[in-house]
Each structure stands twice: as structure tokens, then as C-alpha cells.
C-alpha atoms as a PDB file:
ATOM      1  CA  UNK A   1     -32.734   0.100  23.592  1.00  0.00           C
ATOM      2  CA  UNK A   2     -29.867   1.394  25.541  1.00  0.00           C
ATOM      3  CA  UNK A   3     -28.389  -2.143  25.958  1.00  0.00           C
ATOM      4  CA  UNK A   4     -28.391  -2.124  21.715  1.00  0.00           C
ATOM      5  CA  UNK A   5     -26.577   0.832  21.808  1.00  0.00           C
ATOM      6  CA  UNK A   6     -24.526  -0.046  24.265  1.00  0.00           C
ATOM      7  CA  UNK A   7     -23.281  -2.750  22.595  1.00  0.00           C
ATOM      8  CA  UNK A   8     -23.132  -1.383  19.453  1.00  0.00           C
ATOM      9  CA  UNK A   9     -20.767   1.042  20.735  1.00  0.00           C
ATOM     10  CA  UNK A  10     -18.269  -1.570  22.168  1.00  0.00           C
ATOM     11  CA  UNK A  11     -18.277  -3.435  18.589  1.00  0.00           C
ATOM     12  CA  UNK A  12     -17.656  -0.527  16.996  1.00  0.00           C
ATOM     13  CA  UNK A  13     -14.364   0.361  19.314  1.00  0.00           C
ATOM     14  CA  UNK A  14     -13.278  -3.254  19.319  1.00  0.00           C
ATOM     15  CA  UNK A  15     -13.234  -3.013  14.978  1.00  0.00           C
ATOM     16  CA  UNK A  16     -11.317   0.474  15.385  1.00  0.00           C
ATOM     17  CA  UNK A  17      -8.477  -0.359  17.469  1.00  0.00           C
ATOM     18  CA  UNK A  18      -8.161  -4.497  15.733  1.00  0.00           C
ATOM     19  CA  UNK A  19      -7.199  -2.750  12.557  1.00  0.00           C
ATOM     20  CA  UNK A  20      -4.069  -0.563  13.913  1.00  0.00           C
ATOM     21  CA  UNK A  21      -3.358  -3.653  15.767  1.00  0.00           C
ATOM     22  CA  UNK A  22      -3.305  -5.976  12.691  1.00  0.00           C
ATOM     23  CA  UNK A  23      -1.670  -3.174  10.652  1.00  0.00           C
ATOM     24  CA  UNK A  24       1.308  -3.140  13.483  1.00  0.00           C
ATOM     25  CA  UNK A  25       1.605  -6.942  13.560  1.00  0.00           C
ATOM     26  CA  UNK A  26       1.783  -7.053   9.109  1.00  0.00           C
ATOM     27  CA  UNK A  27       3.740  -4.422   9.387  1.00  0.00           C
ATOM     28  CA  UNK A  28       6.914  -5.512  11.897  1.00  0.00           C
ATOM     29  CA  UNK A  29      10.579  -5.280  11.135  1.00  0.00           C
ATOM     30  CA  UNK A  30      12.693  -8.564  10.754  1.00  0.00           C
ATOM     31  CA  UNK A  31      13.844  -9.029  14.119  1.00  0.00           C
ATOM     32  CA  UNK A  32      16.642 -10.946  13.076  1.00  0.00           C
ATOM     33  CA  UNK A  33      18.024 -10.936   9.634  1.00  0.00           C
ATOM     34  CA  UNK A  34      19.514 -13.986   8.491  1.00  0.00           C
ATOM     35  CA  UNK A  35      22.799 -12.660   5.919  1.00  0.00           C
ATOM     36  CA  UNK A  36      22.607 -16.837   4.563  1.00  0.00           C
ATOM     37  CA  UNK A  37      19.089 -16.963   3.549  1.00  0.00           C
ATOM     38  CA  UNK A  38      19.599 -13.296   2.275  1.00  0.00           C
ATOM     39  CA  UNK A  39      22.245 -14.221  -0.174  1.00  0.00           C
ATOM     40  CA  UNK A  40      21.476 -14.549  -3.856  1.00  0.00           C
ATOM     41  CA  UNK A  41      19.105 -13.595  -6.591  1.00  0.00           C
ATOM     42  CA  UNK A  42      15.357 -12.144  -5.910  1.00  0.00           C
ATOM     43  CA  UNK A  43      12.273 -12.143  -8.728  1.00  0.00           C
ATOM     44  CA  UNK A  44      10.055  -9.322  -7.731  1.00  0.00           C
ATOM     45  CA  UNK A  45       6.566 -10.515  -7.209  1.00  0.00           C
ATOM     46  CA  UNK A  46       4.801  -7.415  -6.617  1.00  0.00           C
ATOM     47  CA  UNK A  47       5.215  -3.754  -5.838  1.00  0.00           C
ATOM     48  CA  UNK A  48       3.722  -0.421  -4.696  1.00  0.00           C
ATOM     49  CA  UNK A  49       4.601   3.145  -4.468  1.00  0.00           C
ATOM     50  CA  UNK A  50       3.738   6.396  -2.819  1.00  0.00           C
ATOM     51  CA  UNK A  51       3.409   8.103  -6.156  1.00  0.00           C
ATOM     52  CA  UNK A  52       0.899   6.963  -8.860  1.00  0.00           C
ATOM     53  CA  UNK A  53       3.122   8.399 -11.787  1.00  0.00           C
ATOM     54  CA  UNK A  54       5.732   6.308 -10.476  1.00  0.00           C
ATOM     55  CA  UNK A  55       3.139   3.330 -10.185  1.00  0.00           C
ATOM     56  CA  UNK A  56       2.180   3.761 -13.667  1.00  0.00           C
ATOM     57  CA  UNK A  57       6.063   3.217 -14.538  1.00  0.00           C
ATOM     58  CA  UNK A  58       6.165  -0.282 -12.439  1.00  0.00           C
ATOM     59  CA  UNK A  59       3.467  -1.429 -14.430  1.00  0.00           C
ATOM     60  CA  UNK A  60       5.450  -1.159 -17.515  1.00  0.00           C
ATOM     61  CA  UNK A  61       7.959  -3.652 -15.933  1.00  0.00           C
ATOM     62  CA  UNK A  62       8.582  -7.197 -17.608  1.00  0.00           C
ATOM     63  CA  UNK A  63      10.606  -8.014 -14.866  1.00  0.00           C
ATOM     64  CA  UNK A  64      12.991  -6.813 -11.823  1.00  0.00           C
ATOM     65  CA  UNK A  65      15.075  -9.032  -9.478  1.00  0.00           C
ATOM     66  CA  UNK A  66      17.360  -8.075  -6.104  1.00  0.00           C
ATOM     67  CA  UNK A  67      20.912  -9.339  -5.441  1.00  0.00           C
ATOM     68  CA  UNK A  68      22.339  -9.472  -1.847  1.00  0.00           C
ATOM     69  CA  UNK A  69      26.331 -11.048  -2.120  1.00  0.00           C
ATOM     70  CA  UNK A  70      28.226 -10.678   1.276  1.00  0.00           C
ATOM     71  CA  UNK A  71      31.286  -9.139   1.158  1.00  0.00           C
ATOM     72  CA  UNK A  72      31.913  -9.570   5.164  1.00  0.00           C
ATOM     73  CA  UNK A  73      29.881 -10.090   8.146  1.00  0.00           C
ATOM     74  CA  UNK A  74      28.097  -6.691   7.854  1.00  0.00           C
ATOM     75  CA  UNK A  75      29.177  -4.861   4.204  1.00  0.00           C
ATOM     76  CA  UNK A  76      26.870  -6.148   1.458  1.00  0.00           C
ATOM     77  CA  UNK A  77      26.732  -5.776  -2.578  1.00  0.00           C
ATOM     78  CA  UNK A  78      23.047  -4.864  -3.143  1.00  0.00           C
ATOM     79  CA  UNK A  79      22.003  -5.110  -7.250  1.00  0.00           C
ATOM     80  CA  UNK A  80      19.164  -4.786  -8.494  1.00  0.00           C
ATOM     81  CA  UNK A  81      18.768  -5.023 -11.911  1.00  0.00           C
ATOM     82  CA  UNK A  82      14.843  -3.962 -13.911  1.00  0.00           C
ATOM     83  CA  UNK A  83      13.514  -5.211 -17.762  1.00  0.00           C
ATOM     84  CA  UNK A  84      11.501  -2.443 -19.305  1.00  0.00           C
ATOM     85  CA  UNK A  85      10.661  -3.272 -23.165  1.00  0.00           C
ATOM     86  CA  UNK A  86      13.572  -5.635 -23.679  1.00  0.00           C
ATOM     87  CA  UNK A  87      16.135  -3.352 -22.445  1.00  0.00           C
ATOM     88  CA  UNK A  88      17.827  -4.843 -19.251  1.00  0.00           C
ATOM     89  CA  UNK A  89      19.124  -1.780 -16.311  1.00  0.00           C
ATOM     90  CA  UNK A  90      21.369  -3.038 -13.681  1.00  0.00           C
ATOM     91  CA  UNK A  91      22.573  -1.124 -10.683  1.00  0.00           C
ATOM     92  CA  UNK A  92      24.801  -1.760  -8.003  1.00  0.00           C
ATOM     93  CA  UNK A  93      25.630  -0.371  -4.566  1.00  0.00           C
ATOM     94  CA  UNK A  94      27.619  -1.195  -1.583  1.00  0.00           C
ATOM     95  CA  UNK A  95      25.776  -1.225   1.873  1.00  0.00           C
ATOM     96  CA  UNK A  96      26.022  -1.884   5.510  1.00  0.00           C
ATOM     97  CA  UNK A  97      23.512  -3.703   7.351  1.00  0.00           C
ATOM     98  CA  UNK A  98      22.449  -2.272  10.454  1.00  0.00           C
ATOM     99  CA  UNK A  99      20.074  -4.813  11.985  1.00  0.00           C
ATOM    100  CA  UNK A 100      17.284  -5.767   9.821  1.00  0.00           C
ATOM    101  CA  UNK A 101      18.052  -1.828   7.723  1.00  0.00           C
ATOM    102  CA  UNK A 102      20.397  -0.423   5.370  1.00  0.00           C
ATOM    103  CA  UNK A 103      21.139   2.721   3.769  1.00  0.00           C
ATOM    104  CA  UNK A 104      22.294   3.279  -0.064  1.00  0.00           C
ATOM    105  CA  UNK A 105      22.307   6.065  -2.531  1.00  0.00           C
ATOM    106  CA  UNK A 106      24.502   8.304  -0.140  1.00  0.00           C
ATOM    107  CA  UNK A 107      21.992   8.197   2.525  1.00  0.00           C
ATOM    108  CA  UNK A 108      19.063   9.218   0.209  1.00  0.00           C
ATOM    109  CA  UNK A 109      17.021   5.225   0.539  1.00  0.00           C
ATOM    110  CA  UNK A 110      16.582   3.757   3.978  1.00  0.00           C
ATOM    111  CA  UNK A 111      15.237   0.495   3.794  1.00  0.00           C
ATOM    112  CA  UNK A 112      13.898  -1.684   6.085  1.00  0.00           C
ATOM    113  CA  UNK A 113      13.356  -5.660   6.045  1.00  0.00           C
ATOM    114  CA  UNK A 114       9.731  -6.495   7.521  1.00  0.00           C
ATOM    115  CA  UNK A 115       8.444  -9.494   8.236  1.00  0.00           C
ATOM    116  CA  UNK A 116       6.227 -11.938   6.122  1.00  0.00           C
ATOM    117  CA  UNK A 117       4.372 -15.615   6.543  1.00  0.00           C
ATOM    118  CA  UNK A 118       6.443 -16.521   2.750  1.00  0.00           C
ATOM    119  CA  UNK A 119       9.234 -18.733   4.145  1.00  0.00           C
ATOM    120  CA  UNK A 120      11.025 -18.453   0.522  1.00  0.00           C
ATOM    121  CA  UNK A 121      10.676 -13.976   0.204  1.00  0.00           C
ATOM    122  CA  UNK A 122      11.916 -10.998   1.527  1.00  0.00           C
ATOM    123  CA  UNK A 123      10.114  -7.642   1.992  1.00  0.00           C
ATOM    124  CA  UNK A 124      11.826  -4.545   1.737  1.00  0.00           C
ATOM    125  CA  UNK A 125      10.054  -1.083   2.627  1.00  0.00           C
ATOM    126  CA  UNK A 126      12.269   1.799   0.963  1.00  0.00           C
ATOM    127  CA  UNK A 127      11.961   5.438   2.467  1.00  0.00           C
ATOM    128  CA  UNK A 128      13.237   7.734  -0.142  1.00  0.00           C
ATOM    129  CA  UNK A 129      14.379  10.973   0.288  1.00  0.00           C
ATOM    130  CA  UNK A 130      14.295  11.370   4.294  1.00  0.00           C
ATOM    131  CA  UNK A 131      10.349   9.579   3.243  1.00  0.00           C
ATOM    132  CA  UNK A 132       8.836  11.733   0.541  1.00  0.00           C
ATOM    133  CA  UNK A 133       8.316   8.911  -0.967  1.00  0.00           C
ATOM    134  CA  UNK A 134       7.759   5.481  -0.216  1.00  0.00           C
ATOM    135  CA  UNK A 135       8.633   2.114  -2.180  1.00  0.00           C
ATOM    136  CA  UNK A 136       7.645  -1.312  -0.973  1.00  0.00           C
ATOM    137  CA  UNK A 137       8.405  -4.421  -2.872  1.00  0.00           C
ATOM    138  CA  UNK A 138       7.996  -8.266  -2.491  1.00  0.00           C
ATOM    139  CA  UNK A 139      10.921 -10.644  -3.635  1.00  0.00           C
ATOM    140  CA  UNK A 140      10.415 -14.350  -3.909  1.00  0.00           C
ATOM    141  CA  UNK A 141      12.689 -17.149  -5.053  1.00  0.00           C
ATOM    142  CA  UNK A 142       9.876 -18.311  -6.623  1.00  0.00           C
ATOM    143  CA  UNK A 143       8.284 -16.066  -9.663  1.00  0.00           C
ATOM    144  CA  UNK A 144       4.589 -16.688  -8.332  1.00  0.00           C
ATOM    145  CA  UNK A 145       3.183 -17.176  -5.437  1.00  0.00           C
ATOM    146  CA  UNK A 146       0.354 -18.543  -3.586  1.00  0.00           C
ATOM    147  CA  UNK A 147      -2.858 -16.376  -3.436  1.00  0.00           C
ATOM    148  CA  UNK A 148      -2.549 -15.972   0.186  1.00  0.00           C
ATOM    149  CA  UNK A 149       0.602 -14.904   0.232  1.00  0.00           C
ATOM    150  CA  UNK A 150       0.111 -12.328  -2.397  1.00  0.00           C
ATOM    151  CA  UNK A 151      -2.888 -11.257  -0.218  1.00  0.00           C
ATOM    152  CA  UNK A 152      -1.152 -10.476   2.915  1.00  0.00           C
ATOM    153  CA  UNK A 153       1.275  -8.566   0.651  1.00  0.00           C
ATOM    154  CA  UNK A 154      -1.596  -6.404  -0.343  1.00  0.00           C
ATOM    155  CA  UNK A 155      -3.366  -6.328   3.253  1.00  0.00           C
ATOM    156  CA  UNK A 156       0.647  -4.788   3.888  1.00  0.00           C
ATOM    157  CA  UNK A 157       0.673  -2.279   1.353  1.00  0.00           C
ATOM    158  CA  UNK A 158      -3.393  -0.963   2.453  1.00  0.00           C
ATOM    159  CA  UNK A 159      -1.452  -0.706   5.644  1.00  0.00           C
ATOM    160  CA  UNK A 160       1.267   1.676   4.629  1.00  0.00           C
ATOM    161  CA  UNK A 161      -2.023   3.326   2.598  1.00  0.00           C
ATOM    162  CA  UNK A 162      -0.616   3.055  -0.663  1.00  0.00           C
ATOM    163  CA  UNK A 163      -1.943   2.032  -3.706  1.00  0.00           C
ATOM    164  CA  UNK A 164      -2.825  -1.620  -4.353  1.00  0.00           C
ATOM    165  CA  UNK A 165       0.243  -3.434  -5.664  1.00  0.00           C
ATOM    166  CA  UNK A 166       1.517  -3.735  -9.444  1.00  0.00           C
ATOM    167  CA  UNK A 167       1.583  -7.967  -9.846  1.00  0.00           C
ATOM    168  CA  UNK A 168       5.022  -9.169 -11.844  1.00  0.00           C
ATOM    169  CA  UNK A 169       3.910 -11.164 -14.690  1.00  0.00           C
ATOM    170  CA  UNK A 170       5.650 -14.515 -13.788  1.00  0.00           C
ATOM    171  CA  UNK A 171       6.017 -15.569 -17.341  1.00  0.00           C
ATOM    172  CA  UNK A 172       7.995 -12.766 -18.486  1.00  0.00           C
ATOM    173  CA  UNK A 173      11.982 -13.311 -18.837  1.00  0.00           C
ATOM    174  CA  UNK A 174      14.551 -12.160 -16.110  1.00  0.00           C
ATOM    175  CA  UNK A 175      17.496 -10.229 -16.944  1.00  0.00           C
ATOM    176  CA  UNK A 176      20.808 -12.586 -17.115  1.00  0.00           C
ATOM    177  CA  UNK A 177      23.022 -12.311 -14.466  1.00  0.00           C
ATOM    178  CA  UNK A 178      25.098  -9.321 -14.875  1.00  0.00           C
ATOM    179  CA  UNK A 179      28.883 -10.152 -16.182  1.00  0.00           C
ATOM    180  CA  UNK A 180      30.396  -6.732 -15.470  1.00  0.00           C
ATOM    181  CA  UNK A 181      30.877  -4.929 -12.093  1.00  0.00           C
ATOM    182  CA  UNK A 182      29.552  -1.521 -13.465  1.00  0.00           C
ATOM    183  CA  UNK A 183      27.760   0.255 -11.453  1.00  0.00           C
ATOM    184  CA  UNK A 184      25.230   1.155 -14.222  1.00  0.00           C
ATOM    185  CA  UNK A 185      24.453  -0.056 -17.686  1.00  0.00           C
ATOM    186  CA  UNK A 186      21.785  -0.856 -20.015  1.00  0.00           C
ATOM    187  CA  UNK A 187      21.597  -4.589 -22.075  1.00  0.00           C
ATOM    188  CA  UNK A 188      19.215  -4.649 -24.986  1.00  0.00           C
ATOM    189  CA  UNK A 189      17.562  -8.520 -24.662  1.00  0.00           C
ATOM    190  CA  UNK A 190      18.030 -10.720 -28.094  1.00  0.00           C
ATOM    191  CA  UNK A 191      20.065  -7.870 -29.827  1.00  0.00           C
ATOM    192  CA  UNK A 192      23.346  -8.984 -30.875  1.00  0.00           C
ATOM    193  CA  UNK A 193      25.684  -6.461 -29.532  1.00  0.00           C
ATOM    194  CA  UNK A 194      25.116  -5.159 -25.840  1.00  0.00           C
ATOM    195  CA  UNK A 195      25.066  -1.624 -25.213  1.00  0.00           C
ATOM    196  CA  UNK A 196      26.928  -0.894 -21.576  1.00  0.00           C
END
């Protein structure tokens, strides 16, 4: 009986510490970020935040996509731009990449790149506020991925113990490129005049 117990007790430690172990290998920065195969337009695949209100707000998404364009070796124009019932918000900001972070928003986001198995995406982890709150979002090339990509995505997020992720419906329409530098400004999709 002692031997059960015994053993019982060494299965149970092993199952404790292989989760913070599996949580710190999901969860490690880029080690190297790679400004060539960051360049370009992003579709968000999937998403998750440290607030459910602002959850509930991501689900309401058509559609959201990233922009990285270099400016030089380390200064980078970040855009993201979000469709929310037809209406298209874009948003720019200029940032300097530290390694495989940046900071935007005067010093208010800190986001880090962390690593993923999806050659073709990028995984950003955003600490808001000096990390209130948390943001965590999946970009792909592609608009859908495989299942077991979007299920180490989600194994990710359980990590950071947020909610399970908001899934981008892949058949919904990105914004068009933006044609303006502005830094912010709405576009109403399949309306004749644009509102900026």
C-alpha cells in the first residue's frame, strides 16, 4: 500500500511541475526577430484579453489586420487597422524595436513577440498600462489556419490564464489598405463617400 502511494505521489509532482514547464516553453520570446519576414500586412486569426467586457467587444470584430513597414534598421511604422459593422478604424504609430519588444502609445503598450510552431504568423503579447491589462493576438498571412495551430494558440492564451480566444471569421472582408498617412480615421465599407 505504501508503494501505491508512493508512487502516486511522484505522478502527481511530475504532472505539477510539466505544466509550468510547458507553459514556459509556449510561452518564450522571439529570440531573434527577423525585420524581413516582419514586413507587411497581418489578418488577425484570433485574440484574447484580460478583460471580458473588452472580450465581448473583439467578438463584434469582422476583421483586424497589423502593418509593420521599416523605416530604418530599428524605427518601424506599426498600423493596425479594425472592421466593426462596416466601418473601417485605422491607426498608426511609430516604434522602435528593442529586440524581439517595442513600445507605442507614449510608453502606455509594451509588446512582446513570442514564439510559435506557424512558420507564416506572428504573436504579439501587449501589456497595457504598466500590465493592468493584457492583450494577446495571433496574426497570420493566411486568414485560417490549421486546427493545430489554432490549438497551441489557445494552449498559449490558458497559459497567460486568460479567457479562451475570440476566432476571426475568415470569410469576412479586410479593410483596404489605408491611402492616407493619418494617424486616425474611420472608412464606412460600400458607402460612397469616406468619412476621415
Amino acid at each position: 500500500m505504501l508503494a501505491v502511494c508512493a508512487v502516486a505521489v511522484i505522478y502527481l509532482m511530475s504532472v505539477s511541475h510539466a505544466a509550468p514547464l510547458a507553459c514556459e516553453y509556449l510561452l518564450r520570446p522571439l529570440n531573434e526577430l527577423d525585420h524581413h519576414h516582419l514586413e507587411g500586412r497581418w489578418a488577425m486569426i484570433a485574440g484574447s484579453l484580460s478583460e471580458l467586457p473588452l472580450i465581448e467587444h473583439l467578438r463584434l470584430r469582422d476583421s483586424a489586420t497589423a502593418k509593420f513597414s521599416s523605416t530604418s534598421e530599428t524605427n518601424v511604422s506599426f498600423r493596425r487597422t479594425m472592421s466593426l459593422n462596416n466601418t473601417c478604424s485605422y491607426k498608426s504609430f511609430n516604434i522602435s524595436l528593442e529586440g524581439s519588444t517595442f513600445t507605442f502609445d507614449n510608453g502606455r503598450v509594451n509588446t512582446t513577440f513570442i514564439q510559435t510552431s506557424c512558420d507564416d504568423c506572428i504573436l504579439l503579447s501587449f501589456d497595457v498600462k504598466s500590465g493592468t491589462r493584457r492583450h494577446f493576438y495571433l496574426y497570420s498571412r493566411r486568414r485560417q489556419l490549421e486546427q493545430r495551430e489554432i490549438e497551441e494558440f489557445r494552449a498559449q492564451v490558458e497559459c497567460v490564464n486568460m479567457p479562451p480566444p475570440v476566432v476571426m471569421d475568415p470569410t469576412k472582408e479586410l479593410c483596404p489598405e489605408e491611402k492616407t498617412q493619418g494617424l486616425v480615421h474611420s472608412v464606412h465599407l460600400g458607402a460612397e463617400s469616406q468619412e476621415w
